[in-house]
Structure formats: structure tokens, C-alpha cells
N, C-alpha and C. Protein backbone atom coordinates (compact mmCIF):
# COMPACT_ATOMS: atom_id res chain seq x y z
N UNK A 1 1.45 16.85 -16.57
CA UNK A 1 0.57 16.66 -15.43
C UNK A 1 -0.46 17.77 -15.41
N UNK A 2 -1.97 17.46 -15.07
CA UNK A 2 -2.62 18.30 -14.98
C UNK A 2 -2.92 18.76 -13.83
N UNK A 3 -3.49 19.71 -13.34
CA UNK A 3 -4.04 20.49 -12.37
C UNK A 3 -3.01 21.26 -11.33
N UNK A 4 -2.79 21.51 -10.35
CA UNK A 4 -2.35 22.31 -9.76
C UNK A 4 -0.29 21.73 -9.86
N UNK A 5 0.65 22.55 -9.75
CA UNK A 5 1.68 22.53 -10.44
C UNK A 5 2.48 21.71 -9.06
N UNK A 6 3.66 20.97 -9.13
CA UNK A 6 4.24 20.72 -8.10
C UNK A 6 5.30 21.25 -7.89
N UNK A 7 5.95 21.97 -6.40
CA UNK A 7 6.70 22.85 -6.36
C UNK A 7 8.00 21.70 -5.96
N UNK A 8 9.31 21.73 -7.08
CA UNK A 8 10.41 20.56 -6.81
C UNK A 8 11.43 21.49 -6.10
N UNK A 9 11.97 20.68 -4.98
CA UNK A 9 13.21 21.22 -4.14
C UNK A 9 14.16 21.41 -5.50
N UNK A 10 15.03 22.63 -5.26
CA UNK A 10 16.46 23.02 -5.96
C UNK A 10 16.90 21.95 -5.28
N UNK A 11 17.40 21.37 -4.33
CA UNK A 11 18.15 20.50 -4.16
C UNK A 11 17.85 18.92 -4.53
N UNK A 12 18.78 18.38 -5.57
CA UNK A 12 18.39 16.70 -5.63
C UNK A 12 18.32 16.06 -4.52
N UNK A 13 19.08 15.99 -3.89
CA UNK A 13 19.17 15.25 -1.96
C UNK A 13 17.67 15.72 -1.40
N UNK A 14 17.23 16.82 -1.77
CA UNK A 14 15.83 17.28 -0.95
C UNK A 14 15.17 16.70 -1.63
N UNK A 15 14.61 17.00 -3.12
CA UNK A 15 13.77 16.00 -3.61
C UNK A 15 13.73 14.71 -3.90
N UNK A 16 14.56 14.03 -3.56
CA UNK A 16 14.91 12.39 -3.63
C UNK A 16 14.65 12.28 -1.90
N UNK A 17 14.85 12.89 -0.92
CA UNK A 17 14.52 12.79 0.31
C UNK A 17 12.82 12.81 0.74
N UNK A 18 12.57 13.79 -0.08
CA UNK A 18 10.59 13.79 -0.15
C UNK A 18 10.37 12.56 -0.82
N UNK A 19 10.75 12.42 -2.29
CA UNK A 19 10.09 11.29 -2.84
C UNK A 19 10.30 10.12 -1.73
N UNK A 20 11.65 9.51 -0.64
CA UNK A 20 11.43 8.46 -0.10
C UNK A 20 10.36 8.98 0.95
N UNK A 21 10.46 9.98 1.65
CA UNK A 21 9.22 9.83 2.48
C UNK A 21 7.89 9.89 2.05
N UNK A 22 7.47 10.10 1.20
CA UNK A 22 6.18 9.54 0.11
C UNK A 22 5.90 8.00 0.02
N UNK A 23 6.52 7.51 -0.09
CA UNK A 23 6.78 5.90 -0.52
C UNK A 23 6.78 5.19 0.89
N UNK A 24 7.46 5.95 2.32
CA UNK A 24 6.79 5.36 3.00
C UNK A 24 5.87 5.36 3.93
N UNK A 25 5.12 6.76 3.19
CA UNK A 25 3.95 7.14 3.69
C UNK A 25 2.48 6.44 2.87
N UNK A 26 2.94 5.87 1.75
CA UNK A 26 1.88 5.38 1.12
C UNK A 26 2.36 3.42 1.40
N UNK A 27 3.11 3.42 1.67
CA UNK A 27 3.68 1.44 1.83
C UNK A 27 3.04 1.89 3.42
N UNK A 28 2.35 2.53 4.27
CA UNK A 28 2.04 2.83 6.10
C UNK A 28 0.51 2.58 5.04
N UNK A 29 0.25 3.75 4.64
CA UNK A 29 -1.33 3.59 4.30
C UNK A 29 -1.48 2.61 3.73
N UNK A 30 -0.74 1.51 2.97
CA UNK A 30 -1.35 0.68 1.82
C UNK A 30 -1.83 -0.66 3.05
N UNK A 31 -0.55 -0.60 3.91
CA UNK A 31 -0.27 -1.57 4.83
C UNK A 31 -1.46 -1.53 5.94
N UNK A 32 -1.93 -0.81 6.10
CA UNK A 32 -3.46 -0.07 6.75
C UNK A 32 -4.74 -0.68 6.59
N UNK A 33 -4.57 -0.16 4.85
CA UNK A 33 -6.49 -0.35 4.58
C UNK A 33 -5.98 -1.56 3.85
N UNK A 34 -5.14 -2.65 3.74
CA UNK A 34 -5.26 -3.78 3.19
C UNK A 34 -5.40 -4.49 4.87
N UNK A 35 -5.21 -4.20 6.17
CA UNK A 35 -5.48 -4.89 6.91
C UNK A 35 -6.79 -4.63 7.47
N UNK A 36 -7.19 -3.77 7.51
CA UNK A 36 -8.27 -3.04 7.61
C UNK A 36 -9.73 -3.76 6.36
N UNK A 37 -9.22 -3.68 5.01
CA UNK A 37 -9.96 -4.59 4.62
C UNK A 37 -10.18 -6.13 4.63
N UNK A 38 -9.08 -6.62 5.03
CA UNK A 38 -9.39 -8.23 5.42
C UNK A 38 -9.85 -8.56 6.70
N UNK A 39 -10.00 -7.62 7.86
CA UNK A 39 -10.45 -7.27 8.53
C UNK A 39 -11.92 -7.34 8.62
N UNK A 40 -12.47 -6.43 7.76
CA UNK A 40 -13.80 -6.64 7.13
C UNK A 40 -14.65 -7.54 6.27
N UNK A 41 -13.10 -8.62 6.52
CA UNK A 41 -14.10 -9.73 5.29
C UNK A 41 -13.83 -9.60 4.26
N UNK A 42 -12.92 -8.75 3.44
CA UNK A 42 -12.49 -8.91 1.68
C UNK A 42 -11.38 -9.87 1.72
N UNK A 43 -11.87 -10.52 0.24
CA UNK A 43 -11.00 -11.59 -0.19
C UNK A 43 -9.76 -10.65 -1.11
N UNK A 44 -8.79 -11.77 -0.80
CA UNK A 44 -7.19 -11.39 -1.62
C UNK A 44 -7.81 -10.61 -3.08
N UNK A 45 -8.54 -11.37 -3.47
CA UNK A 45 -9.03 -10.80 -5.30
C UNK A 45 -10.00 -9.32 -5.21
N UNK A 46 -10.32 -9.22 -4.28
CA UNK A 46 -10.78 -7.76 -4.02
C UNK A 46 -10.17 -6.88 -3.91
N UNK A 47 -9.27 -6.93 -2.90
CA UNK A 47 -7.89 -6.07 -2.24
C UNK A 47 -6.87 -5.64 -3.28
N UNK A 48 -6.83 -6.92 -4.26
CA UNK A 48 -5.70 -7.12 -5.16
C UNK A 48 -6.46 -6.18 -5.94
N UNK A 49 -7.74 -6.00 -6.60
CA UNK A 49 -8.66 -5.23 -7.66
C UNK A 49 -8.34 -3.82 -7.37
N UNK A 50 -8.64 -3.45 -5.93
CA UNK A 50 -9.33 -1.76 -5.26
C UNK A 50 -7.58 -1.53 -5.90
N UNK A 51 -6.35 -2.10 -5.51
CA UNK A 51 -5.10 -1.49 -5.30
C UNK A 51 -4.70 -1.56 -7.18
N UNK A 52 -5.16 -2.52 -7.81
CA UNK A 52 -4.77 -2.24 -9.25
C UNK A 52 -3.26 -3.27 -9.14
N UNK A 53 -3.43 -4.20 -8.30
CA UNK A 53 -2.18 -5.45 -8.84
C UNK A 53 -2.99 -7.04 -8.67
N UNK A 54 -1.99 -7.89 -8.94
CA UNK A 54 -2.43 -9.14 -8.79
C UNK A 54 -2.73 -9.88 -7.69
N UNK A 55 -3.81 -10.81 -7.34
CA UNK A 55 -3.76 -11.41 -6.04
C UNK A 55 -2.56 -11.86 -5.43
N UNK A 56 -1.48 -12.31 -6.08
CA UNK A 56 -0.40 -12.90 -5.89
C UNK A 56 0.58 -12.03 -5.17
N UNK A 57 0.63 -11.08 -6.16
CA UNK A 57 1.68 -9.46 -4.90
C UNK A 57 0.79 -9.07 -3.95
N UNK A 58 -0.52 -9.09 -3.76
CA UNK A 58 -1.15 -8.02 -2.95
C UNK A 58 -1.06 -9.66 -1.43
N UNK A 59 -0.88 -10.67 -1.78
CA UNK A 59 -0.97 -11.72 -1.13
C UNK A 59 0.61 -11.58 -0.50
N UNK A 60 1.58 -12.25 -1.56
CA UNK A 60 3.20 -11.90 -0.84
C UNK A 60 3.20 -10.68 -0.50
N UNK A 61 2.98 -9.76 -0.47
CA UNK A 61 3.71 -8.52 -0.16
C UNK A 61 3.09 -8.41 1.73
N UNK A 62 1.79 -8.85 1.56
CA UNK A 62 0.47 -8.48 3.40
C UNK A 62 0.73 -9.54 4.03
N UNK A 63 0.28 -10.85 3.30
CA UNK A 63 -0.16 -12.17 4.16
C UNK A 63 0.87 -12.50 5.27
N UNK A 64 2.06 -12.17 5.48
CA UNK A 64 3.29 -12.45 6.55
C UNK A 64 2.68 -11.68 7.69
N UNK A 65 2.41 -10.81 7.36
CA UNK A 65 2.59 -9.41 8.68
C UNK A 65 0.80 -9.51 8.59
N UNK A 66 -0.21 -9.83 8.20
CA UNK A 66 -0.97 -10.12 8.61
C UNK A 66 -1.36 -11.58 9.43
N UNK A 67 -0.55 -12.47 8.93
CA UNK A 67 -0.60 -13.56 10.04
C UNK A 67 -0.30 -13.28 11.48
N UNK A 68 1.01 -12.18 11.02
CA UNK A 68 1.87 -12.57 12.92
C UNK A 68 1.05 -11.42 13.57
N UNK A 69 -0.05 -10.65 12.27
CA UNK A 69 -1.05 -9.72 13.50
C UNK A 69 -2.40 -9.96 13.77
N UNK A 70 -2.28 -11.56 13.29
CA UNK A 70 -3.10 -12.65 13.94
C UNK A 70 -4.65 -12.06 13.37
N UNK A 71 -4.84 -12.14 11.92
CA UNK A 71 -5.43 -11.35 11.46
C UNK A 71 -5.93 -12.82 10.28
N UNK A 72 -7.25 -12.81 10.81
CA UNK A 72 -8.13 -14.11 9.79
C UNK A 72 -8.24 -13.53 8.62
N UNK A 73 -7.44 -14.55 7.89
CA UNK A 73 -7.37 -14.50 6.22
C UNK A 73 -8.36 -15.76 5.07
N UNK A 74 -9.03 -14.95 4.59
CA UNK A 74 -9.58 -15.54 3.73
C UNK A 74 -9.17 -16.54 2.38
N UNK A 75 -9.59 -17.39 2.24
CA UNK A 75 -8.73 -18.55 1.23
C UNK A 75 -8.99 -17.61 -0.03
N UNK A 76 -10.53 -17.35 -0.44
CA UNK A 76 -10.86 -16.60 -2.09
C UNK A 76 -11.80 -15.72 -1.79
């Protein structure tokens, strides 16, 4: 890894405890600016592009919890 060094807990339980709160600090943000961008009018194939997966996961993983937050979704 380049640039500045990462400092790992001596303890496995501590650093397996950071890594989960990472994961659901970035599944809060992902869950954010993907509502936030359909919000604005981007289609599934955009959203799916900016994040680096397929329309299909970036679709199953949002489209539930963007429906029930009554949140207009674009067909393409």
C-alpha cells in the first residue's frame, strides 16, 4: 500500500471490530449518495458506473428501500 502507513490494533477482536465498523460506515454512505443520486435524476446504469458494479446489484441491493422511501425510480 502506498502513502501514509495504517496503524493495526494488537488486538484481532479490535481490528476485526474497526474493519466491521468501516463496512457500515461505507454500506450508510453508499446507501446515501445512491439515494441522493436517483433523487437527482440518475439512471440505475449511472449509479451502477460512479460505484464500479453492475446495474443489476446496484438495482437489488437500493431499489427495496428506495421504493418504501417513496423515492421515483427511473426505468434506464
Amino acid at each position: 500500500m502506498s502513502g501514509a502507513e495504517i496503524s493495526v490494533p494488537q488486538e484481532p477482536a479490535d481490528g476485526l471490530a474497526a474493519v466491521a465498523a468501516l463496512r457500515r460506515l461505507a454500506d450508510q454512505l453508499e446507501d446515501t449518495a445512491v439515494e441522493q443520486a436517483m433523487r437527482a435524476g440518475w439512471s440505475w446504469p449511472q449509479v451502477a458506473e460512479a460505484l464500479g458494479v453492475t446495474r443489476q446489484a446496484v438495482h437489488k441491493k437500493h431499489a427495496p428501500r428506495l421504493i418504501a422511501a417513496g423515492v421515483k425510480l427511473r426505468r434506464r
